[in-house]
Protein backbone atom coordinates (compact mmCIF):
# COMPACT_ATOMS: atom_id res chain seq x y z
CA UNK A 1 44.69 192.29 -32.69
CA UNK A 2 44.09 189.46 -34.63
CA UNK A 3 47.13 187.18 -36.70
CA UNK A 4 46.71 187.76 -40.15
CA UNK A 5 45.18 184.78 -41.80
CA UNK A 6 46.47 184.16 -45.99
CA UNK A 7 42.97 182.98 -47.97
CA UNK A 8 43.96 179.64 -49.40
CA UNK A 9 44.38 179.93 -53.54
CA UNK A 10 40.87 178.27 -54.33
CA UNK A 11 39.98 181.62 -52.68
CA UNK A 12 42.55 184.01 -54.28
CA UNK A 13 41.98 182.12 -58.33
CA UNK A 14 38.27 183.02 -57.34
CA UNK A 15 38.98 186.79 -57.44
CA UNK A 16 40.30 187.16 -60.43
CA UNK A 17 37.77 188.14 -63.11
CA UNK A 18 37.66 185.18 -65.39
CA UNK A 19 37.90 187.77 -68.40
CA UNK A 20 41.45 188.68 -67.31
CA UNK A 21 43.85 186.28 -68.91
CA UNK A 22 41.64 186.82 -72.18
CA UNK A 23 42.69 190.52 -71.49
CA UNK A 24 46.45 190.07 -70.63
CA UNK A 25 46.50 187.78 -73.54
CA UNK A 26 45.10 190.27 -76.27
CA UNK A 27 47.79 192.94 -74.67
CA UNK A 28 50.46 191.08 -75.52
CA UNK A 29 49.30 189.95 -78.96
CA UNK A 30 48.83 194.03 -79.12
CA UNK A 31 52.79 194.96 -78.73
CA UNK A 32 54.19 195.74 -82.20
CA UNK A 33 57.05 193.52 -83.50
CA UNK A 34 60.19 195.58 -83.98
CA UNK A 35 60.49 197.18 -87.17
CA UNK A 36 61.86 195.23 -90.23
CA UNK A 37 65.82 196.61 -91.45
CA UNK A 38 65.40 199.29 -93.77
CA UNK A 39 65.18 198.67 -97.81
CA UNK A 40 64.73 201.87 -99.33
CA UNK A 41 67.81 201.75 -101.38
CA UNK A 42 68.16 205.54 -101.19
CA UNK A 43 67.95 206.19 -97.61
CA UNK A 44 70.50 203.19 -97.52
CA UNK A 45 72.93 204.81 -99.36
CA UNK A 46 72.71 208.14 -97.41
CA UNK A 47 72.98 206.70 -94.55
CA UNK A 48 75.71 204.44 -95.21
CA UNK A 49 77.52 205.40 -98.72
CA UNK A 50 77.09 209.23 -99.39
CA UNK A 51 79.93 210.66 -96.62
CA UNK A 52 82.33 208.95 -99.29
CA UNK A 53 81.14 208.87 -102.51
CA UNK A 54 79.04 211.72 -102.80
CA UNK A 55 75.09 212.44 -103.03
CA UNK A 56 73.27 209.61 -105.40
CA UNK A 57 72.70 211.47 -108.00
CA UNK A 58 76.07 212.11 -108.45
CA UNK A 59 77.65 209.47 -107.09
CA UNK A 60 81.52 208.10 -107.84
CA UNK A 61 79.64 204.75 -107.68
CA UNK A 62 77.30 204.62 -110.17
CA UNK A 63 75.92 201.51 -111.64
CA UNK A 64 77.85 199.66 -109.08
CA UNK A 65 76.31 195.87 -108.63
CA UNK A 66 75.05 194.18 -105.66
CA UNK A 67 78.02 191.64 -105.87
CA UNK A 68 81.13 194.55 -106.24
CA UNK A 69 79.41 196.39 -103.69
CA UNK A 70 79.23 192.99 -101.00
CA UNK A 71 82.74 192.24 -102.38
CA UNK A 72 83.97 195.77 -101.42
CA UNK A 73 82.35 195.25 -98.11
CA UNK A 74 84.47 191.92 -97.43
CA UNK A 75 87.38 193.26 -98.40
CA UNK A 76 87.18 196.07 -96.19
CA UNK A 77 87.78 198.54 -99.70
CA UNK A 78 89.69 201.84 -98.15
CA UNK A 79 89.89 200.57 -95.24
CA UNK A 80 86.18 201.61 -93.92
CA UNK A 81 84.00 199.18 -95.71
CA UNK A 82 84.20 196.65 -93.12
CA UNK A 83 81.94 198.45 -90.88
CA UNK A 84 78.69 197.92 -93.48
CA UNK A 85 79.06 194.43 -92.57
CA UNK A 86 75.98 194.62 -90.92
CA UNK A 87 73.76 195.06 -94.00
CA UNK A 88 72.05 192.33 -94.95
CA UNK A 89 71.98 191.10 -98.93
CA UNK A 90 68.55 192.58 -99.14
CA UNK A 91 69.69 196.10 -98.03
CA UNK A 92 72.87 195.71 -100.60
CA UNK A 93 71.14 194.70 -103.38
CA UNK A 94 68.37 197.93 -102.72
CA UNK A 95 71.58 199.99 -102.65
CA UNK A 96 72.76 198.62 -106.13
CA UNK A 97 69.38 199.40 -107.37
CA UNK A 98 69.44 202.76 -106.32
CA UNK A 99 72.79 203.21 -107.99
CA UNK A 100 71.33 202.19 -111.44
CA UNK A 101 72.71 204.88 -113.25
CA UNK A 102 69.63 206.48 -116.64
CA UNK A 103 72.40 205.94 -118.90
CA UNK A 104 75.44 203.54 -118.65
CA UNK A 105 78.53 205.37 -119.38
CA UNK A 106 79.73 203.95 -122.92
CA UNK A 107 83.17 206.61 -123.96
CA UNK A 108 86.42 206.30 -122.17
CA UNK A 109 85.87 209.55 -120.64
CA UNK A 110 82.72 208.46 -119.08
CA UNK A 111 83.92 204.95 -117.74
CA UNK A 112 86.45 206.69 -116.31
CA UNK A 113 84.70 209.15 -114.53
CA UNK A 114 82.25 206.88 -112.77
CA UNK A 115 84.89 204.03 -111.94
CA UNK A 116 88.45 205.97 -111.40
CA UNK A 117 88.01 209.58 -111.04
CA UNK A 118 87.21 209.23 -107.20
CA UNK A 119 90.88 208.16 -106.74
CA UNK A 120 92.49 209.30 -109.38
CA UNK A 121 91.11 212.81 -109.79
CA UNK A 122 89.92 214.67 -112.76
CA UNK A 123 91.67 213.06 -115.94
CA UNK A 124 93.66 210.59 -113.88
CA UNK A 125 96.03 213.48 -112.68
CA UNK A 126 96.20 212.50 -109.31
CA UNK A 127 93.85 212.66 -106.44
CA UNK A 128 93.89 210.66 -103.04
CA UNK A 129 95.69 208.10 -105.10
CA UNK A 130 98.30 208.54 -107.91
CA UNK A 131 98.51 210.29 -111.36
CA UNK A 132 97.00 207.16 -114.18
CA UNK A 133 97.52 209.24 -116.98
CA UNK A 134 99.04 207.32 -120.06
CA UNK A 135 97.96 203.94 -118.38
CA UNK A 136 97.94 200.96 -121.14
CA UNK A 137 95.29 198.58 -120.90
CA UNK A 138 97.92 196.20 -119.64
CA UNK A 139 98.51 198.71 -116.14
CA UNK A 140 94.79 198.76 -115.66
CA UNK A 141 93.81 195.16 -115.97
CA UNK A 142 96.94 194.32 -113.45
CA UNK A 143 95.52 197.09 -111.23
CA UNK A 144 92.04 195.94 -111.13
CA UNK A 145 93.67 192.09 -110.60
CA UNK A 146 96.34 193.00 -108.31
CA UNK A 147 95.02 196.22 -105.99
CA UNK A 148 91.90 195.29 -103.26
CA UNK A 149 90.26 198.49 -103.71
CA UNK A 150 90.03 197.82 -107.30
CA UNK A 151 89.00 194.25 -107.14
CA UNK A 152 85.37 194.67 -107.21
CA UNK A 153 85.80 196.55 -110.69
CA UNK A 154 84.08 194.73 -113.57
CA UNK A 155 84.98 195.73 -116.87
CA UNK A 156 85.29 194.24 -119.96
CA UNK A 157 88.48 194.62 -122.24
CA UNK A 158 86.86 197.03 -124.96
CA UNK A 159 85.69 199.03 -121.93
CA UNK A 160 89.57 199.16 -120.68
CA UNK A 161 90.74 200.03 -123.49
CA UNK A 162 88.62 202.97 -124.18
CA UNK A 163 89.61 204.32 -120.85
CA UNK A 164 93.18 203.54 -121.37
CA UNK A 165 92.75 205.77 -124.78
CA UNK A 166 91.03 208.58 -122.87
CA UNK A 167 94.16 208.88 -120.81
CA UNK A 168 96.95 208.34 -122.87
CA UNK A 169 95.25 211.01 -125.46
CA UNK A 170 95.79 213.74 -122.20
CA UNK A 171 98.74 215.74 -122.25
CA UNK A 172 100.13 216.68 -118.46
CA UNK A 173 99.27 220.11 -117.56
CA UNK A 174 100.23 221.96 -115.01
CA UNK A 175 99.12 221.13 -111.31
CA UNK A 176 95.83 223.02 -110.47
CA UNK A 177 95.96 226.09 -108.10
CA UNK A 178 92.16 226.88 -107.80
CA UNK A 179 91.70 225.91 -104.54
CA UNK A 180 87.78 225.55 -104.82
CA UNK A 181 88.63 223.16 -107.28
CA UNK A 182 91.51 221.64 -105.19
CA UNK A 183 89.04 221.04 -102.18
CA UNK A 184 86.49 219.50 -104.66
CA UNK A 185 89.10 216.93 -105.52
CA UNK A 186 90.63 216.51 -102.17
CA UNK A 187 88.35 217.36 -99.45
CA UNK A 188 84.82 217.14 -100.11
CA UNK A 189 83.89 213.92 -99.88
CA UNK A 190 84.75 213.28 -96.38
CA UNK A 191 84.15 217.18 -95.27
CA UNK A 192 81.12 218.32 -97.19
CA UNK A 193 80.96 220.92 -99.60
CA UNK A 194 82.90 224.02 -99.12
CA UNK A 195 80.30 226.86 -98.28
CA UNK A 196 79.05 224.32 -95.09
CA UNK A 197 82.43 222.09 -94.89
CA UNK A 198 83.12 221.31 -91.45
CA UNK A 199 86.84 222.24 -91.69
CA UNK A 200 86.15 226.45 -92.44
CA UNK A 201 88.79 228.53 -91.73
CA UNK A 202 91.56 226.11 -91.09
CA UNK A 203 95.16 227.33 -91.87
CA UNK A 204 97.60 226.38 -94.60
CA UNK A 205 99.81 224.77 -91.32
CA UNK A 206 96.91 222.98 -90.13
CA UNK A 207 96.04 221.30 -93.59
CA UNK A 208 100.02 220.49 -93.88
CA UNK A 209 99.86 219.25 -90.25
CA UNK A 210 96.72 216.94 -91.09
CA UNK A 211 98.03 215.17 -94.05
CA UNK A 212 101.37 214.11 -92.40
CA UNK A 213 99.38 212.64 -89.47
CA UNK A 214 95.70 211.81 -90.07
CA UNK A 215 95.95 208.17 -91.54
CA UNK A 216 92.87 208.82 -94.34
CA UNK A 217 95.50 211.47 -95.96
CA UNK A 218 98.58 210.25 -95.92
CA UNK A 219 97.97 209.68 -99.95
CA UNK A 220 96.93 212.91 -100.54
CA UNK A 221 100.65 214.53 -102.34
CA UNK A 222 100.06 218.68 -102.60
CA UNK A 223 102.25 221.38 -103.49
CA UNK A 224 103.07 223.91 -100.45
CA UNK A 225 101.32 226.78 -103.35
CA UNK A 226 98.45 224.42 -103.59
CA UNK A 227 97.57 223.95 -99.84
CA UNK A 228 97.85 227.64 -99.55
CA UNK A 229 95.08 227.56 -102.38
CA UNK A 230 92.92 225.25 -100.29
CA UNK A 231 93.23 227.24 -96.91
CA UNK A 232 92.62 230.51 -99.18
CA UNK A 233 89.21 228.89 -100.28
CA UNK A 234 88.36 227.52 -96.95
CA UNK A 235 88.45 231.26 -95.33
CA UNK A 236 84.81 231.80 -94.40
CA UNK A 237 83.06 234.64 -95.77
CA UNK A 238 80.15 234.53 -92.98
CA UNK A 239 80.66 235.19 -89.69
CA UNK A 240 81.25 231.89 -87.63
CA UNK A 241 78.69 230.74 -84.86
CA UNK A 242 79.43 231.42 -81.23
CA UNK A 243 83.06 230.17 -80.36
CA UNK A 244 81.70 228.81 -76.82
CA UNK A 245 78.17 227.35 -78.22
CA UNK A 246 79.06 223.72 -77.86
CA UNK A 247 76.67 222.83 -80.47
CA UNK A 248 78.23 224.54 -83.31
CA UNK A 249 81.59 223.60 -82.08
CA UNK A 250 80.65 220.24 -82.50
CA UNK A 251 79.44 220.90 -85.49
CA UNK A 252 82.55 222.38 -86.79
CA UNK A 253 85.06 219.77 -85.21
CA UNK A 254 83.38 216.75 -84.37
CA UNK A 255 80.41 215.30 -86.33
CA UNK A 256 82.26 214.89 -89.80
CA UNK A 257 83.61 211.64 -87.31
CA UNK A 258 81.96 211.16 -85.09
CA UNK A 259 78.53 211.75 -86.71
CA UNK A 260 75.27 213.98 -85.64
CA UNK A 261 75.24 215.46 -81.87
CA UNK A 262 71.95 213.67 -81.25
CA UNK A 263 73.39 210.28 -82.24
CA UNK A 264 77.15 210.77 -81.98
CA UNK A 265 79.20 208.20 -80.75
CA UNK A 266 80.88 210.63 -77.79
CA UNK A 267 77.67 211.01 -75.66
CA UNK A 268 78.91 212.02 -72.29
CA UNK A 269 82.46 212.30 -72.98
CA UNK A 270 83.81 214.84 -70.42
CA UNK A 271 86.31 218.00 -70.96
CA UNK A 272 88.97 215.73 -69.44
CA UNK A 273 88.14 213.04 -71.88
CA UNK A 274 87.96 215.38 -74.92
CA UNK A 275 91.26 217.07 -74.16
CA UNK A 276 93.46 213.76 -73.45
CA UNK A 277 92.19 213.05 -77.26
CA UNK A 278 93.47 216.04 -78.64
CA UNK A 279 96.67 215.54 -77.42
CA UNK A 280 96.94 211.67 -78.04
CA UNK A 281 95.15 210.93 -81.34
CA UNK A 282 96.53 211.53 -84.35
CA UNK A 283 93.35 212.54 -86.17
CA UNK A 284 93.15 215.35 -83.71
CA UNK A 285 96.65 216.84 -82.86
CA UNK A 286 95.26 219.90 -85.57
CA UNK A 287 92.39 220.98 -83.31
CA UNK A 288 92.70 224.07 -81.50
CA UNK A 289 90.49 224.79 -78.76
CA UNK A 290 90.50 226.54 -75.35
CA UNK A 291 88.92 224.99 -72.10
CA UNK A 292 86.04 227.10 -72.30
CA UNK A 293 85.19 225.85 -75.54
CA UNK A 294 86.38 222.07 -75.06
CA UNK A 295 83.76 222.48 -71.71
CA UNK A 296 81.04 223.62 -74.15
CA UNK A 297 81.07 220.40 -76.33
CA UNK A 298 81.35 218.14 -73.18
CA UNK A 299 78.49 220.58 -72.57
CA UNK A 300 76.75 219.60 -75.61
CA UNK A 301 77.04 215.84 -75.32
CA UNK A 302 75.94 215.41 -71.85
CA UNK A 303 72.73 217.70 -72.77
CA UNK A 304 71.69 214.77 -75.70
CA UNK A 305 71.14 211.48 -73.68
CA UNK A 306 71.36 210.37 -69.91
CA UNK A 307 74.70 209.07 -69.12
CA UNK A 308 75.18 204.84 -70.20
CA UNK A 309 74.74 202.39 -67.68
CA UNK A 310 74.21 198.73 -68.62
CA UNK A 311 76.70 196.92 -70.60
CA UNK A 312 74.88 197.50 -74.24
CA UNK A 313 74.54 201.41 -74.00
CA UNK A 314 78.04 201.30 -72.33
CA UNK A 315 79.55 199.48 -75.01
CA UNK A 316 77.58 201.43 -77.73
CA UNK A 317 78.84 204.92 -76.33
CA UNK A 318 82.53 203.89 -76.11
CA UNK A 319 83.29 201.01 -78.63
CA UNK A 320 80.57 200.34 -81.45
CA UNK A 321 82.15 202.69 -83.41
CA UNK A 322 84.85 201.12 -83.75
CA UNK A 323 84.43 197.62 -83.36
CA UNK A 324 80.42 197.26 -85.00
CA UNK A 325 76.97 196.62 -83.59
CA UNK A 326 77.37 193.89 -80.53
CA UNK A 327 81.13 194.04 -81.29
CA UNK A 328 81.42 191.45 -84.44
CA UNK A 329 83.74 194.30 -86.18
CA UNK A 330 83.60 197.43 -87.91
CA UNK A 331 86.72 199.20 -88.47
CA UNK A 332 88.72 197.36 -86.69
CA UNK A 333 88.33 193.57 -85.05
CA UNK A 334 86.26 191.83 -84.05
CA UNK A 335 85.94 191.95 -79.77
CA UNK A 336 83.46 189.32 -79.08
CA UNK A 337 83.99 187.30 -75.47
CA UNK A 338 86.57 190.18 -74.77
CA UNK A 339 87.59 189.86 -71.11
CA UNK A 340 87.71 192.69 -68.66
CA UNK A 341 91.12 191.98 -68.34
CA UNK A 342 91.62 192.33 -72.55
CA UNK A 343 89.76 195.79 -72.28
CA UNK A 344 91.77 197.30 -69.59
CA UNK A 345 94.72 195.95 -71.56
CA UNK A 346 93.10 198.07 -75.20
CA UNK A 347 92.45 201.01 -72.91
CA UNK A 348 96.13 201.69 -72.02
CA UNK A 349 98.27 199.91 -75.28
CA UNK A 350 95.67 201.11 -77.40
CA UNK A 351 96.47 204.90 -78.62
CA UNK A 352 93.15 205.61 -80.15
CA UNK A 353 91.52 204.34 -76.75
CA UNK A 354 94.03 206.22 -74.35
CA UNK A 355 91.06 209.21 -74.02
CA UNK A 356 88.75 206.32 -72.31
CA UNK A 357 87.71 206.72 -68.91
CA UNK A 358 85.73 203.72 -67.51
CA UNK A 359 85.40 202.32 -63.76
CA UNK A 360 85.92 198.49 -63.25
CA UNK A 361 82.76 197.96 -63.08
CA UNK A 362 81.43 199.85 -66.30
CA UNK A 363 84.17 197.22 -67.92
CA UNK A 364 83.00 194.28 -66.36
CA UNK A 365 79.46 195.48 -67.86
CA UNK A 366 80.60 195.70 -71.52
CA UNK A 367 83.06 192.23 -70.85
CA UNK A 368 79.33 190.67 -69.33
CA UNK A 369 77.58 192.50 -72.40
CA UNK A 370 79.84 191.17 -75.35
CA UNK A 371 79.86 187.54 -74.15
CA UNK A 372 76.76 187.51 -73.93
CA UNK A 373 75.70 187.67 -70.05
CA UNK A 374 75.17 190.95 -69.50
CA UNK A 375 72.73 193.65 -70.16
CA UNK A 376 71.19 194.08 -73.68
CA UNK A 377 72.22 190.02 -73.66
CA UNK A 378 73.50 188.16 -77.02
CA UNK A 379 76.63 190.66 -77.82
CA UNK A 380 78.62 187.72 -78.25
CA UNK A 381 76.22 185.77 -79.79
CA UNK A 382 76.05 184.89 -83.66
């Protein structure tokens, strides 16, 4: 045998093809950049706007401007704005554009359907927020001045006035029992429309149960007669998918929240997982599965993506819907630099994170990822 002899590097550099750094170089020139934010006003607003206000076409926002739509943002209108932080002034002002309404509303009637009717209801009788009619022009400039959803209204005084004469010239009729129309009003923009809404077939106890603990209804004041109405219209007439086809379940339960199955922000959440939720967030307590069918959505979501690992996909499956991209805030704070001792801490005080299952280490991960030393590097960054 003979010792293994290393060629010095004069040798080594001399076996290298003198086209190859000309080649590595023109590979890496050959990677694609990432692709540039979106700015198709349209697909903006469906992505980020329509769950609320409604397809574009139809929107409650119409002819909204770049600089009500940034100031609803910063004031965090309805309590959900907050989380479109994220889009740049480009991507608002696209979404203004897209909102440019053919024709301007000019009567009271008009005005008022494209700037109050979303949360007052049809002829300021009283939707999510209370009955306006018979407001004087007085009521609605304090409103706009003194309330922060209202804030980024613009309007000038002959336009207040004509909506204050459109509802003081409406007499009070009685309350509506149609319940197709009462879902319309009440419902539909966070559910979807009836035929396909995501809450079919829910009871009149259920509906009752969800606006006296489900935070987004609290406002929402119905007569006993017209939530029997509501659950009346919301019987399906079609026969309803599989009951253990996790997919559909999903479907029917889930993704109004937590969005699509392919993207939804409870990849890999287990049966345990799902059922401590139930039973410990509020938004939940009116969901009534069995543990066949709460096994085929943990099913469902494990079938989508492999299971997170590094700090980034780790924080994006468990927080970021919450608490925004790379954890600058969304719905709720900001959690930039968090500690791992801060996130155990959120995990048990925390009611809406009680469901959260994570090892130390997957912690230490998203702690490492949001200040900015871990995997996916730069969470905490600005």
């Amino acid at each position: 045998m003979f010792p293994k002899v290393n060629p010095p590097p004069e040798v080594l550099a001399s076996t290298i093809p003198s086209r190859s750094p000309t080649a590595i170089a023109t590979a890496l020139v050959s990677v694609a950049p990432p692709p540039p934010p979106p700015t198709d006003g349209a697909t903006l607003y469906a992505n980020n706007c329509q769950s609320c206000h409604g397809p574009l076409a139809t929107s409650a926002k119409l002819n909204r401007t770049a600089s009500q739509i940034q100031s609803a943002i910063n004031g965090n209108a309805g309590g959900v704005m907050g989380s479109l932080s994220g889009l740049t002034a480009t991507q608002v002002q696209a979404i203004a554009t897209a909102l440019v309404s053919s024709t301007s509303p000019t009567t009271g009637e008009g005005l008022y359907n494209s700037y109050c009717s979303a949360c007052h209801g049809p002829g300021g009788r009283g939707g999510q927020y209370e009955n306006v009619t018979g407001s004087t022009t007085s009521q609605i400039s304090s409103a706009i001045s003194g309330v922060q959803q209202m804030r980024s209204i613009s309007l000038t005084s002959s336009q207040i006035k004509s909506i204050s004469d459109y509802l003081r010239g409406i007499t009070t009729t009685p309350p509506p029992t149609d319940g197709a129309s009462l879902y319309g009003t009440y419902c539909q923009s966070c559910h979807g429309a009836l035929a396909t809404s995501a809450k079919l077939n829910r009871t009149a106890t259920q509906i009752t149960n969800a606006i006296s603990s489900v935070g987004q209804m609290s406002t929402i004041n119905l007569s006993s007669t017209q939530i029997q109405a509501i659950a009346a219209a919301l019987v399906s007439t079609t026969t309803p998918p599989p009951t253990t086809d996790g997919a559909s379940l999903y479907g029917t339960y889930c993704q109004s929240c937590h969005g699509a199955l392919a993207s939804s922000s409870k990849l890999n959440r287990s049966a345990t997982q799902i059922t401590n939720a139930i039973s410990t967030v509020n938004q939940m307590n009116t969901i009534n599965l069995t543990s066949t069918q709460i096994q085929s959505i943990a099913a469902a979501l494990a079938s989508v993506a492999p299971a997170p690992t590094t700090g980034v996909e780790l924080y994006n499956s468990y927080c970021s819907s919450c608490h925004g991209p790379g954890g600058r805030g969304g719905t709720y704070e900001s959690v930039r630099n968090a500690t791992t001792s801060q996130i155990t801490s959120a995990i048990s005080r925390v009611q809406l994170m009680n469901s959260i299952t994570l090892t130390s280490s997957q912690k230490q991960a998203i702690a490492n990822y949001l200040s900015g030393s871990g995997s996916g590097g730069g969470g905490g960054g600005d």
